[in-house]
N, C-alpha and C. Protein backbone atom coordinates (compact mmCIF):
# COMPACT_ATOMS: atom_id res chain seq x y z
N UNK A 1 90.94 44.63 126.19
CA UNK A 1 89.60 44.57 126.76
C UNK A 1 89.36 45.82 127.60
N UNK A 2 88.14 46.48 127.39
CA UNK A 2 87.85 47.73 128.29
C UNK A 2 87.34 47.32 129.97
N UNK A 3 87.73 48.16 130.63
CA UNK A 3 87.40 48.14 131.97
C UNK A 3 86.31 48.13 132.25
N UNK A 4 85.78 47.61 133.13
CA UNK A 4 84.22 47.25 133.40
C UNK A 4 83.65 48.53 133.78
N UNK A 5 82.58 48.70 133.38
CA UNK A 5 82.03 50.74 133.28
C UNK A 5 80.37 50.78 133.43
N UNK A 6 79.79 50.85 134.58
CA UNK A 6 78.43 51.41 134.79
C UNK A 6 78.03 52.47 134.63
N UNK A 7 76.62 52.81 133.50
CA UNK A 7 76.40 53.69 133.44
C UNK A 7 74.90 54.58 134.60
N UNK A 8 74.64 53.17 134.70
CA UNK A 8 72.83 53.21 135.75
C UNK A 8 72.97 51.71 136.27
N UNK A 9 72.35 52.08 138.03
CA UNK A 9 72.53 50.91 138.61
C UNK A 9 71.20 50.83 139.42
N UNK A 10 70.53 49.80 139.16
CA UNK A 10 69.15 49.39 139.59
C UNK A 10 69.93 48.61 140.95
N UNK A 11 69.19 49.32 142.15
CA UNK A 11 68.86 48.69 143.44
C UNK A 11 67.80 48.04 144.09
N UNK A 12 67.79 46.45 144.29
CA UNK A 12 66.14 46.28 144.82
C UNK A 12 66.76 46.59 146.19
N UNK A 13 65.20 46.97 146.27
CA UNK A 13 65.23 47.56 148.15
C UNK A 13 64.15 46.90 148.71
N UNK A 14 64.45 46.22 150.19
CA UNK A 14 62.84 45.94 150.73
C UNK A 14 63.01 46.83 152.29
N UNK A 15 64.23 47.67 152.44
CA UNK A 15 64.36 48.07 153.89
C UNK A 15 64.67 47.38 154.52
N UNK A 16 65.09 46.03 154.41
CA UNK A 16 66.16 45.15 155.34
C UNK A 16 67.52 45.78 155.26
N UNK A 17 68.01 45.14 156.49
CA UNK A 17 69.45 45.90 156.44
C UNK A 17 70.44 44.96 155.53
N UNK A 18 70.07 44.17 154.86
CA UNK A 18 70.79 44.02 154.04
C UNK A 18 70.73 45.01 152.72
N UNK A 19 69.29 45.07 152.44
CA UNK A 19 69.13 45.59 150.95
C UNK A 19 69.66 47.50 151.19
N UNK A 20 69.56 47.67 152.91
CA UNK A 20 70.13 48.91 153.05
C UNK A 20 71.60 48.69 152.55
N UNK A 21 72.30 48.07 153.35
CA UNK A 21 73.72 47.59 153.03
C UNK A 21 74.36 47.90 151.69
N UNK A 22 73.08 46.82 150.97
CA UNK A 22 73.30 46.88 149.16
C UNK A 22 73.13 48.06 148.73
N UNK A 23 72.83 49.05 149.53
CA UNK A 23 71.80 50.26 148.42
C UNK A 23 73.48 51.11 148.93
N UNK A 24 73.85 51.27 150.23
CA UNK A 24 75.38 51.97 150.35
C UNK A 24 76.43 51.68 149.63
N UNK A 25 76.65 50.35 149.26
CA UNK A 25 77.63 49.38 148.25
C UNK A 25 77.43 50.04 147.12
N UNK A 26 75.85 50.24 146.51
CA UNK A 26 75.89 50.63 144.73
C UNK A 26 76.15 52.06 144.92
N UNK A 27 75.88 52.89 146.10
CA UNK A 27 76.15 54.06 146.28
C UNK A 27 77.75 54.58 145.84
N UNK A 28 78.63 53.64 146.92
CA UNK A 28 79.90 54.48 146.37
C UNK A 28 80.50 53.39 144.85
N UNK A 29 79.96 52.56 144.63
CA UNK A 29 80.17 52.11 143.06
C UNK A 29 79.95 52.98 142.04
N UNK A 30 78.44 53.73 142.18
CA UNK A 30 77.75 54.48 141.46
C UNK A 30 79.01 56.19 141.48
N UNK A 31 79.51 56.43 142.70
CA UNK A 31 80.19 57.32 142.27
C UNK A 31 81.70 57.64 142.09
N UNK A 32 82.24 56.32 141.48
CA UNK A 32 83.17 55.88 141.82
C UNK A 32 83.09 55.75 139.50
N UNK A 33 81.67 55.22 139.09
CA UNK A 33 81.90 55.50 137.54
C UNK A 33 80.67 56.52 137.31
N UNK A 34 80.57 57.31 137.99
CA UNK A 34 79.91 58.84 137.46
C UNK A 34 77.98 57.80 137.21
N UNK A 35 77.74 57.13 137.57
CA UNK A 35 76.46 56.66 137.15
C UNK A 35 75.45 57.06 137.69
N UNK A 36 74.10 56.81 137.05
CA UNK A 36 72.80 57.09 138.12
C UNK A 36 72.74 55.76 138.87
N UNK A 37 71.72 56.44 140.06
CA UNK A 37 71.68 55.26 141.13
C UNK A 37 69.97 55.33 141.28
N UNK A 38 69.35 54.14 140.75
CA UNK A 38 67.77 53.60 141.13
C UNK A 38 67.59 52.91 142.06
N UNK A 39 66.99 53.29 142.77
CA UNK A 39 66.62 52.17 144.33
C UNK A 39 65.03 51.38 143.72
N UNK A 40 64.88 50.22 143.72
CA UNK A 40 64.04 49.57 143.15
C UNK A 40 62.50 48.89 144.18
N UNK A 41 61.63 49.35 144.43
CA UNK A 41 60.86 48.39 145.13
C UNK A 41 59.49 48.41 144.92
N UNK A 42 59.40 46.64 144.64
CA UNK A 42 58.35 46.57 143.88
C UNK A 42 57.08 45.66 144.82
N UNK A 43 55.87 46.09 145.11
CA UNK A 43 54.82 46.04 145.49
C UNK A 43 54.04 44.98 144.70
N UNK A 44 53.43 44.20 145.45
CA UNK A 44 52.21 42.76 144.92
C UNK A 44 50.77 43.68 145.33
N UNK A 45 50.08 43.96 144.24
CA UNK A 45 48.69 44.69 145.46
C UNK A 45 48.28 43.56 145.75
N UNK A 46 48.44 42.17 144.92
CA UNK A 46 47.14 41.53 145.33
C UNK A 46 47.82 41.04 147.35
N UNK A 47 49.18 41.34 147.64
CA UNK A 47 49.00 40.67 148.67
C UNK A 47 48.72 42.10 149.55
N UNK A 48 48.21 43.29 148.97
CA UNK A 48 47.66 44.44 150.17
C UNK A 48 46.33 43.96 150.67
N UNK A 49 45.93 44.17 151.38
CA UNK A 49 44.42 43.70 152.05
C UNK A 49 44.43 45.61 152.84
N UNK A 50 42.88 46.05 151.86
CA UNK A 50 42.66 47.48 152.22
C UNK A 50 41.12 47.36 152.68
């Protein structure tokens, strides 16, 4: 069986210090198997009020 191997690693982010936390964790994962690193965060407009 081959060793477990990332090639791209999607991060959700909301700026909590957790999802900061998470985003340092995929950081040295990410260079640890040569991968890209995506920080992910995704926006509702309908809950913007402009």
């Amino acid at each position: 069986m081959d060793p477990l191997y990332f090639k791209h690693i999607l991060v959700p982010v909301d700026f909590s210090a957790a999802s900061l936390n998470a985003m340092d964790t995929a950081a040295v994962i990410s260079r640890g198997h040569g991968a890209k690193l995506t920080p992910v965060h995704v926006v509702n407009k309908r809950l913007l009020s402009f």
